[in-house]
Every structure is written in structure tokens, then in C-alpha cells.
N, C-alpha and C. Protein backbone atom coordinates (compact mmCIF):
# COMPACT_ATOMS: atom_id res chain seq x y z
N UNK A 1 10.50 -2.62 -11.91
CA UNK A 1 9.14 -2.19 -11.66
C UNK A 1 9.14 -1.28 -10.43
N UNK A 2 8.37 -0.25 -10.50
CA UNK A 2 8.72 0.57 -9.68
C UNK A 2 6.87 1.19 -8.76
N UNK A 3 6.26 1.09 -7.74
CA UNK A 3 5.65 0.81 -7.22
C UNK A 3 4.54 2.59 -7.33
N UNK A 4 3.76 3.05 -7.65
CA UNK A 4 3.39 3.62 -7.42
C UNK A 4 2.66 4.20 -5.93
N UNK A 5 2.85 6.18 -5.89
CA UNK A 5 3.15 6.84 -4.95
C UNK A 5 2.44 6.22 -3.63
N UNK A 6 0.92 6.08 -3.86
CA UNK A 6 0.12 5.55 -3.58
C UNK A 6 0.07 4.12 -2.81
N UNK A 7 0.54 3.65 -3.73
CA UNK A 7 0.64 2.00 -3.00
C UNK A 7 1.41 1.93 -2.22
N UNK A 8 2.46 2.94 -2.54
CA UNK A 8 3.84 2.71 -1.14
C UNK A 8 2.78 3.46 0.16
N UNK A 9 2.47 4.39 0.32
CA UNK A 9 1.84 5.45 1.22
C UNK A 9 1.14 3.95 1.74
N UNK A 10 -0.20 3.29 0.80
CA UNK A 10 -1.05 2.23 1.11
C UNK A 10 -0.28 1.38 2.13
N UNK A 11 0.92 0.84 1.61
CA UNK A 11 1.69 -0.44 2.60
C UNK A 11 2.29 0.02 3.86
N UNK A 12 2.69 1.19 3.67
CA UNK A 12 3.20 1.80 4.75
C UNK A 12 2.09 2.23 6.11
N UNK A 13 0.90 2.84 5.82
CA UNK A 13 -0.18 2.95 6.63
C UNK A 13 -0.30 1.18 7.39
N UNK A 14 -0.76 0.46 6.25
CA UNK A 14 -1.01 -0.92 6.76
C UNK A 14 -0.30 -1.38 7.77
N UNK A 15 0.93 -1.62 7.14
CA UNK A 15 2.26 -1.64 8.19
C UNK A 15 2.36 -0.91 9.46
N UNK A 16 2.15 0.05 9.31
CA UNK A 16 2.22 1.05 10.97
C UNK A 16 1.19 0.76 11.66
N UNK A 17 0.07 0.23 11.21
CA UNK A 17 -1.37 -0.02 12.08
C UNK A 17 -1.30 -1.23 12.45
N UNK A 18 -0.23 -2.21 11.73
CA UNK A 18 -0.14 -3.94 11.90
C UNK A 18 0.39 -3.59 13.05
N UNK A 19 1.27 -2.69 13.86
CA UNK A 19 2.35 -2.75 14.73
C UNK A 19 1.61 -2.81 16.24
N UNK A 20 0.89 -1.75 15.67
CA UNK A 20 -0.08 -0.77 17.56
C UNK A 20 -0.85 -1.87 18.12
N UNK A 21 -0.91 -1.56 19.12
CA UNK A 21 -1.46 -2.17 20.08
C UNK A 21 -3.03 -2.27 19.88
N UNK A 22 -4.16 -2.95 20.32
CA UNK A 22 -5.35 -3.21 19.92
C UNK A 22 -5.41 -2.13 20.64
N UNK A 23 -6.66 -1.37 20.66
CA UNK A 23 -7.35 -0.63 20.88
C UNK A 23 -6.38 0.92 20.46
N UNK A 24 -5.49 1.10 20.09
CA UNK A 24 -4.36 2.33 19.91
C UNK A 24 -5.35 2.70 18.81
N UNK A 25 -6.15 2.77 17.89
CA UNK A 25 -6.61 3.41 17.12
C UNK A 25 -6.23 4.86 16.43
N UNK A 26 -5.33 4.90 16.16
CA UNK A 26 -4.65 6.08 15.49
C UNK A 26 -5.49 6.65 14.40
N UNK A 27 -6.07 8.49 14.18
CA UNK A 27 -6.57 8.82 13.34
C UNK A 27 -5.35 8.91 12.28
N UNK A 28 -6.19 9.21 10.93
CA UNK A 28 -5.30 9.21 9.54
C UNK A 28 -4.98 10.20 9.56
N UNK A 29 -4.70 11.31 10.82
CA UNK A 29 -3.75 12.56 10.16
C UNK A 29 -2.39 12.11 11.66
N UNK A 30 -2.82 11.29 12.30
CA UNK A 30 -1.71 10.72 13.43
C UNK A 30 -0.74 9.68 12.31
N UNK A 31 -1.07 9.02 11.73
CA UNK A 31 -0.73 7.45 10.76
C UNK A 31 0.14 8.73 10.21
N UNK A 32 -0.07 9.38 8.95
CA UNK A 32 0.08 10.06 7.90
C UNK A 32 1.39 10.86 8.59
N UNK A 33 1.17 11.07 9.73
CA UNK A 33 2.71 11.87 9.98
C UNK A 33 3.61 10.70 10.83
N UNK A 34 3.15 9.75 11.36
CA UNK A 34 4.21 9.11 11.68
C UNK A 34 5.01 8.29 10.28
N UNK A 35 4.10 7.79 9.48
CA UNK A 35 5.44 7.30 8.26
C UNK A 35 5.34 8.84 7.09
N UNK A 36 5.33 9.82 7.37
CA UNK A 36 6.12 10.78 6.43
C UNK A 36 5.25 10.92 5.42
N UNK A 37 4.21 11.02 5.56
CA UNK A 37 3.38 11.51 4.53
C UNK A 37 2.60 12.47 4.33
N UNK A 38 1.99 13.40 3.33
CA UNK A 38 1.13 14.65 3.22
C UNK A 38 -0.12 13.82 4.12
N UNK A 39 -0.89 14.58 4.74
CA UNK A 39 -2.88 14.01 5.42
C UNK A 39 -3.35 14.02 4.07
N UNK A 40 -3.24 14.91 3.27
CA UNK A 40 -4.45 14.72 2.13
C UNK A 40 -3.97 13.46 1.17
N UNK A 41 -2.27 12.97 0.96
CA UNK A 41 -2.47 11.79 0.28
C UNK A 41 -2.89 10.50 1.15
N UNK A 42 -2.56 10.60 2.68
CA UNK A 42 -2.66 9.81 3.30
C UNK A 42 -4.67 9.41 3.72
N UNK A 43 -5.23 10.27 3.54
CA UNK A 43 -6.72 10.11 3.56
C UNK A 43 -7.20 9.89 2.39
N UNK A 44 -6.49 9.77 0.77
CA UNK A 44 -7.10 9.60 0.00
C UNK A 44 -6.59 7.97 -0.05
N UNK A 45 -5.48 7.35 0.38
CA UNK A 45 -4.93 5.96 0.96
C UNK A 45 -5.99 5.19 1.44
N UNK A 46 -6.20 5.93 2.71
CA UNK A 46 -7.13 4.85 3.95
C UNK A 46 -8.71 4.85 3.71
N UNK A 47 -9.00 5.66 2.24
CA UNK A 47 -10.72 5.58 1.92
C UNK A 47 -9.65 4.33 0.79
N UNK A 48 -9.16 4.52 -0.09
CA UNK A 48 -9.18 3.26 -1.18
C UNK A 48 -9.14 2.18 -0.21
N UNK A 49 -8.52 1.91 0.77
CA UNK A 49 -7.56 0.61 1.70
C UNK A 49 -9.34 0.13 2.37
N UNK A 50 -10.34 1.16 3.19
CA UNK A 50 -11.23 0.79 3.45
C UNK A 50 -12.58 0.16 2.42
N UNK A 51 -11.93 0.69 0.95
CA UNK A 51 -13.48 -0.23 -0.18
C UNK A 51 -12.58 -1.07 0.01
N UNK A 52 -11.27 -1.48 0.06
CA UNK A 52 -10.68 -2.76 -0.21
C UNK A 52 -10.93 -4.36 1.09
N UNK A 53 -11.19 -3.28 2.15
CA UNK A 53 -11.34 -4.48 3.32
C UNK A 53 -9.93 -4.44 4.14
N UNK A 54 -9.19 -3.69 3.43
CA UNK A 54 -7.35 -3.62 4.22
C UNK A 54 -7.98 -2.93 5.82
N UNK A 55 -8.38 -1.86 5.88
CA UNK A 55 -8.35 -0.93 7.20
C UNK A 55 -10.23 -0.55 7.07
N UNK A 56 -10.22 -0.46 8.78
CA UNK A 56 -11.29 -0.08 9.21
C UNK A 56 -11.15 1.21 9.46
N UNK A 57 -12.35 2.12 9.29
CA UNK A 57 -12.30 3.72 10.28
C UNK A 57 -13.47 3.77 10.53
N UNK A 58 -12.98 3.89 12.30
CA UNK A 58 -14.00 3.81 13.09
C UNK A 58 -14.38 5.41 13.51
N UNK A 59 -15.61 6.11 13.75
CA UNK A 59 -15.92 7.39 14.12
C UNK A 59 -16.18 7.49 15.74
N UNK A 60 -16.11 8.69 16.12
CA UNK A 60 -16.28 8.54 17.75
C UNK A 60 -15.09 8.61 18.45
N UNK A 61 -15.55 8.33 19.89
CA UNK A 61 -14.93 8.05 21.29
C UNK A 61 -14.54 6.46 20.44
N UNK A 62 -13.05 6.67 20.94
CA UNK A 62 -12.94 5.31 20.63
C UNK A 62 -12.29 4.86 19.23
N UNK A 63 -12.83 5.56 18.48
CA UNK A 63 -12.71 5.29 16.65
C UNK A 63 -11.37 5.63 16.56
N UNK A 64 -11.24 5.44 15.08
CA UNK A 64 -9.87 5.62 14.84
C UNK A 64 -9.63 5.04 13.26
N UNK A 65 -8.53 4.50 13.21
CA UNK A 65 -8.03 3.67 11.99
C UNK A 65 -7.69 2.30 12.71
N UNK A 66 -8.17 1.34 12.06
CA UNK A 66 -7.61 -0.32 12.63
C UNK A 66 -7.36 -1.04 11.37
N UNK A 67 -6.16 -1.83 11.48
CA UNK A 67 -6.30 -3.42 10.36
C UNK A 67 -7.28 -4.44 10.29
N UNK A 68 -7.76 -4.71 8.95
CA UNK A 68 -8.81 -5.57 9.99
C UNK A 68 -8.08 -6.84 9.32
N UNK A 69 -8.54 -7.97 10.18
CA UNK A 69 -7.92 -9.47 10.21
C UNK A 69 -7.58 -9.57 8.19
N UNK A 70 -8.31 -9.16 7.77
CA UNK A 70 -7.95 -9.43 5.85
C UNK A 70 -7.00 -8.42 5.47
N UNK A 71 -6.62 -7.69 6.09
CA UNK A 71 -5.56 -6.70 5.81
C UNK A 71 -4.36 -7.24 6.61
N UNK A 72 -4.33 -7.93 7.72
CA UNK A 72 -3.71 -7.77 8.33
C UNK A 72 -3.15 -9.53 7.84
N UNK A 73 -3.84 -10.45 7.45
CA UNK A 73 -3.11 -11.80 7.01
C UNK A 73 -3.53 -12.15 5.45
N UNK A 74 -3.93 -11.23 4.73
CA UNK A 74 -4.06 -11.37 3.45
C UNK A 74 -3.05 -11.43 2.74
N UNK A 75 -3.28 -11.97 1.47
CA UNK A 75 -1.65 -12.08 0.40
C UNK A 75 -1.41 -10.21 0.09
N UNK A 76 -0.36 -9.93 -0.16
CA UNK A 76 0.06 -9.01 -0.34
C UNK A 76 -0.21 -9.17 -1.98
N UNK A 77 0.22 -9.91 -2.48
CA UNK A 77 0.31 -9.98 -4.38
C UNK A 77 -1.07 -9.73 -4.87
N UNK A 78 -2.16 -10.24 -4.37
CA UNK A 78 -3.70 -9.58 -4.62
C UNK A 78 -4.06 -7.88 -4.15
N UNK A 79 -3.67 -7.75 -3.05
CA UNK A 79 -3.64 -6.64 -2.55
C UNK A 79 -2.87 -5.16 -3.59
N UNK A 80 -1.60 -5.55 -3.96
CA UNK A 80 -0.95 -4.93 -4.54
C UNK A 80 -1.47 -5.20 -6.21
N UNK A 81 -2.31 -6.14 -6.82
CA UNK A 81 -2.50 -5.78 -8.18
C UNK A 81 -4.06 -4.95 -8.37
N UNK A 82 -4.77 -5.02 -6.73
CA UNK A 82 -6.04 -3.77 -6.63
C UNK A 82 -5.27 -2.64 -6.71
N UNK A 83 -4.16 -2.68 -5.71
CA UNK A 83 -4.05 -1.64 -5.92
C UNK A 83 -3.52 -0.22 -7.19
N UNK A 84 -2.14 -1.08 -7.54
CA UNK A 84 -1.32 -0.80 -8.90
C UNK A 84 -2.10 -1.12 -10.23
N UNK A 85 -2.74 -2.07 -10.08
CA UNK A 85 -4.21 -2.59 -11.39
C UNK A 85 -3.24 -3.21 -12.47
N UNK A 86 -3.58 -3.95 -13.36
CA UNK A 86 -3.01 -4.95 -14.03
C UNK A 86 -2.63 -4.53 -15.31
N UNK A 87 -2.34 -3.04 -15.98
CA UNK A 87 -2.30 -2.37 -17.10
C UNK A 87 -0.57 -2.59 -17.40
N UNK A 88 -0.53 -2.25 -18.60
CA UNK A 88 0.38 -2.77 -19.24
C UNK A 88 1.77 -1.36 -18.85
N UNK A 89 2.97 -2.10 -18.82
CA UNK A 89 3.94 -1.29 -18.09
C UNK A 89 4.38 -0.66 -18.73
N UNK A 90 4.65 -1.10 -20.21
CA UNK A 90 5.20 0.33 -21.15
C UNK A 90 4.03 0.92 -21.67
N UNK A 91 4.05 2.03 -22.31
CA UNK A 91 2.63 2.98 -23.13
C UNK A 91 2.49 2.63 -24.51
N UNK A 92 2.48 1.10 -24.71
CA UNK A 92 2.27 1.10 -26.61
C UNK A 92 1.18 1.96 -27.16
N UNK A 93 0.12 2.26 -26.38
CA UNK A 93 -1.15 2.38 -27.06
C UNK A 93 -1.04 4.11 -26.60
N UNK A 94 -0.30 4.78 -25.88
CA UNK A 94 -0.41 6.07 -25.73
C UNK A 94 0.08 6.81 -26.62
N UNK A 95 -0.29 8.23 -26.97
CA UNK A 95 -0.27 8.97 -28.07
C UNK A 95 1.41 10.20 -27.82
N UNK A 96 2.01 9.77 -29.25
CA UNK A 96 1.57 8.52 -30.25
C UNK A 96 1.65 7.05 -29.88
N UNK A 97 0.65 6.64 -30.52
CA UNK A 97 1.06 4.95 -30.19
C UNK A 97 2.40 4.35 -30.97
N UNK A 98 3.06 3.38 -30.07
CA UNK A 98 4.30 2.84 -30.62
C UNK A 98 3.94 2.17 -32.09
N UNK A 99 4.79 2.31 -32.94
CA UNK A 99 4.51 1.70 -34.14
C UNK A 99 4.96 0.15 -34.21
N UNK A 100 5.27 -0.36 -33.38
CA UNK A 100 6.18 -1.58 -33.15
C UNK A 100 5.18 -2.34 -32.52
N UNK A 101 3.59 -1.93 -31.99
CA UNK A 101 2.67 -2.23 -30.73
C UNK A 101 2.05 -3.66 -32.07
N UNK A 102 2.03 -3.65 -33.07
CA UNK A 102 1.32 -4.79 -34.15
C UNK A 102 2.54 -6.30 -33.85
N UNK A 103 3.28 -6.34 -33.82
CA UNK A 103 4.47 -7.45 -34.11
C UNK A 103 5.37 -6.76 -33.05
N UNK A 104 5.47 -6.44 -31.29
CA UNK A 104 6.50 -6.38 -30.56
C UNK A 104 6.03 -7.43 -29.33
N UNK A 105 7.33 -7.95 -29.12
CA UNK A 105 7.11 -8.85 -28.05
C UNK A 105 7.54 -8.53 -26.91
N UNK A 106 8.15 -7.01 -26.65
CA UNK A 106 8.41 -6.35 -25.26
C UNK A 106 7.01 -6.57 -24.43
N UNK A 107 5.95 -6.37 -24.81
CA UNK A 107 4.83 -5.81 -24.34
C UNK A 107 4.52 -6.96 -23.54
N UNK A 108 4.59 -8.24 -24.55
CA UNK A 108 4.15 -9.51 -23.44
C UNK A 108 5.55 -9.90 -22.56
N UNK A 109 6.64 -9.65 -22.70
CA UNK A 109 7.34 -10.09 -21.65
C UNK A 109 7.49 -8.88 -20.49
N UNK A 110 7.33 -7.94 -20.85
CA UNK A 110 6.85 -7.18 -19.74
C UNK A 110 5.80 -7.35 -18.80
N UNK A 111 4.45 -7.93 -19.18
CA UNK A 111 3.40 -8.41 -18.58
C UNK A 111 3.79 -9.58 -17.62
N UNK A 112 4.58 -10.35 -18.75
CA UNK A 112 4.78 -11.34 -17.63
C UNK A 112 6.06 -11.56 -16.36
N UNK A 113 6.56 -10.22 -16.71
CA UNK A 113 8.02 -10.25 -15.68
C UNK A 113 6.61 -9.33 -14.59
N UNK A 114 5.77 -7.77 -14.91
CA UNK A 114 4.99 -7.69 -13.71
C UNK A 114 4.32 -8.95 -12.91
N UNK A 115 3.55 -9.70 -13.47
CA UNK A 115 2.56 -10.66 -12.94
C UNK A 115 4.12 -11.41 -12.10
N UNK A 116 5.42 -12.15 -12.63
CA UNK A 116 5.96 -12.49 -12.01
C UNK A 116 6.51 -11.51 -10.56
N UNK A 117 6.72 -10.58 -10.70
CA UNK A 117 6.76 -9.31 -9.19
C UNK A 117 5.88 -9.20 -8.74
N UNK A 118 4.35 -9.88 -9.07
CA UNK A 118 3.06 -9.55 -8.05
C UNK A 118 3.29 -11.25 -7.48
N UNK A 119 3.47 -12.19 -8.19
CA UNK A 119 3.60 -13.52 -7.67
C UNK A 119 4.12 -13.95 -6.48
N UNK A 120 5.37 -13.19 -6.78
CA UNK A 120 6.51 -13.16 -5.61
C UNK A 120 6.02 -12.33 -4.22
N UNK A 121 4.98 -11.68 -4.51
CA UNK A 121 4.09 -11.16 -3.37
C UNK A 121 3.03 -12.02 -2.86
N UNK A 122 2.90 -13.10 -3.65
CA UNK A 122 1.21 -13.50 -3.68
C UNK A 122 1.63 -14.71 -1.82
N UNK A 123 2.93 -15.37 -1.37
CA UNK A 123 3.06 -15.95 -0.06
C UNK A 123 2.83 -14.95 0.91
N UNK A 124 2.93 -13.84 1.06
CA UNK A 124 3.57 -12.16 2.08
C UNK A 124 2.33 -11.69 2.90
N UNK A 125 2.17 -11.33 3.61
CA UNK A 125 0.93 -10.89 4.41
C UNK A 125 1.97 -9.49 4.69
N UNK A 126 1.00 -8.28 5.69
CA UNK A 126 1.04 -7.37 5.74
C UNK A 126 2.12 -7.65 7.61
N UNK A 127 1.71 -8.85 7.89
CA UNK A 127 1.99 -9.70 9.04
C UNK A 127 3.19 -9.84 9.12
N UNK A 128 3.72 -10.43 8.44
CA UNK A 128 5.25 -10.45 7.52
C UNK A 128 6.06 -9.68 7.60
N UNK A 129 5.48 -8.77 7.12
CA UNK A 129 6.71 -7.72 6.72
C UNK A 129 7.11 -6.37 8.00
N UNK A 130 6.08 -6.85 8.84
CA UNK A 130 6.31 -6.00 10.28
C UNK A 130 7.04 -7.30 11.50
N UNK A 131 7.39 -8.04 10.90
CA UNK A 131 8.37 -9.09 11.96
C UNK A 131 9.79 -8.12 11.64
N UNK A 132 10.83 -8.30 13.24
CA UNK A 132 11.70 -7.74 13.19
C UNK A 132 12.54 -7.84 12.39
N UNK A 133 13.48 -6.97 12.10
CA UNK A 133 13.78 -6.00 12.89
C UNK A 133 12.26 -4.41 12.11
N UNK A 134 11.45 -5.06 11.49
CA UNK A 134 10.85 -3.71 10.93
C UNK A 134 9.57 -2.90 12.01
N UNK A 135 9.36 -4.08 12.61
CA UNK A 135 8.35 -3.69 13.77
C UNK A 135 8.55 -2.92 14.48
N UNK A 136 9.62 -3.35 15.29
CA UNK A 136 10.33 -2.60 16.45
C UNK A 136 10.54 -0.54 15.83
N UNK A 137 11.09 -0.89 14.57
CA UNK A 137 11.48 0.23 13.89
C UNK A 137 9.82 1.00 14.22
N UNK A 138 8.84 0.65 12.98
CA UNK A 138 7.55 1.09 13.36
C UNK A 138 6.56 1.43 14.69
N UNK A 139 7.21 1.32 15.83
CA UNK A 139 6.63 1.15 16.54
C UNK A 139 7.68 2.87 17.34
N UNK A 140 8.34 2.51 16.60
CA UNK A 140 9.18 4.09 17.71
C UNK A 140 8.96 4.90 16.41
N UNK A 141 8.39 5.26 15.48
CA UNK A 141 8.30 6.00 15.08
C UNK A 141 6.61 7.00 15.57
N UNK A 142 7.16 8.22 15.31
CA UNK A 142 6.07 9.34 16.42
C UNK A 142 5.99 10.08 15.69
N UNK A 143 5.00 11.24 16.26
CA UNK A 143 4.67 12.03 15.05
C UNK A 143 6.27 12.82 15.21
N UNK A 144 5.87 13.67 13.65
CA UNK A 144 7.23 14.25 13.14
C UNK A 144 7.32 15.90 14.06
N UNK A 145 8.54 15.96 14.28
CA UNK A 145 8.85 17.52 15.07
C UNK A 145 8.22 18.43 13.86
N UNK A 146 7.40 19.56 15.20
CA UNK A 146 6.99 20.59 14.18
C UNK A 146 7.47 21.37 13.62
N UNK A 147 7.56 21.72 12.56
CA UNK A 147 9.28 22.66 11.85
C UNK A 147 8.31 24.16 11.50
N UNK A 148 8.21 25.09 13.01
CA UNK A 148 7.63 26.42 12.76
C UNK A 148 9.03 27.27 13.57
């Protein structure tokens, strides 16, 4: 199973904001270049992450991007099936549809090997996965040299 573009960009923001210091409030074009990402995928990230309750953005003196406490000790395995959504992993029903989609049983053991890879997420907080050695890592990462 392989994680879409998005959700990685999603965990990775989370992760870099779990690290900073309270009040460090980093805007989403500061976040977006310290873990290696385009601003425009990284702002289309931190609006889904904010309907979700993962990250706050605050406006102003002051504002910024923050984790808020449900992003920051929530299960990861809920988090990750908002995000990736619960659709089926091979394309039986896409055109053409598989002819095998009436009587194949790939389809349900595929379902249930995903739900088993979101499971294995469902103990994990965002908390978690920034204990060392990954923190330390996140925390020296800066914005990227300008290549003009």
C-alpha cells in the first residue's frame, strides 16, 4: 500500500509543527520549504488538515500554523483513513470494469489487508513518531538554500 502524495505532505507538515517550540508559529510557505515541498501543495495540505482539527492557522501578529492538542495526540489510523478515504485499492469498477469484479475475491482481501495497514496505525499519535531520533532530525531542518 502505498500512501498518497498528499497524505505524506499532510504527516510531514504535522510532524514538523509537533517539533517547534510553542509560540514558533511557522507560516505554510516557512513549513512547506522546510520538509521539501511545492507552497501550493503544501497550502492545499494545511486547509484539508485545518476542516480536519489536525492544525490551526492563526492570522496576524503572532499567527501562524500550530498543532492543535487532536492533531498532536490523536490516532494516526483515523486520521490517515480521512485522509486516504476508505475506497477500494484495485479499480474493479473503473472503465473498463474488471470482468472478474461479479465472483473475485482479490477485492475483499485487499480491503481487508488496507483496513489491516490503517489498524496498525490506529495505537500512533503524531506525538510518536517525532520521538528520537526523528525529532531532533526535524527540528534542524531550515528553510531550503535558494538555488538562483
Amino acid at each position: 500500500m502505498r500512501l498518497t502524495k498528499s497524505t505524506d505532505i499532510a504527516l510531514r507538515i504535522a510532524m514538523r509543527l509537533a517539533v517547534l517550540d510553542e509560540g514558533a508559529n511557522p507560516t505554510t510557505r516557512e513549513v512547506a520549504e522546510a520538509v521539501g515541498v511545492p507552497y501550493t501543495h503544501a497550502a492545499k495540505v494545511v486547509s484539508r488538515l485545518q476542516h480536519l482539527g489536525v492544525v490551526e492557522a492563526r492570522r496576524g501578529r503572532g499567527g501562524g500554523l500550530v498543532l492543535t492538542p487532536a492533531g498532536r495526540t490523536g490516532s494516526l489510523g483515523p486520521l490517515l483513513r480521512e485522509l486516504e478515504g476508505v475506497g477500494d485499492v484495485v479499480g474493479c469498477e473503473d472503465e473498463p470494469p474488471c470482468p472478474l469484479r461479479a465472483a473475485c475475491r482479490l477485492r475483499g482481501a485487499l480491503r481487508g489487508a488496507q483496513e489491516a495497514f490503517f489498524a496498525a496505525l490506529d495505537p500512533l499519535s503524531i506525538d510518536d513518531l517525532v520521538t528520537a531520533p526523528t525529532g531532533p532530525l526535524l527540528l534542524s531542518l531550515s528553510r531550503r538554500p535558494d538555488h538562483t
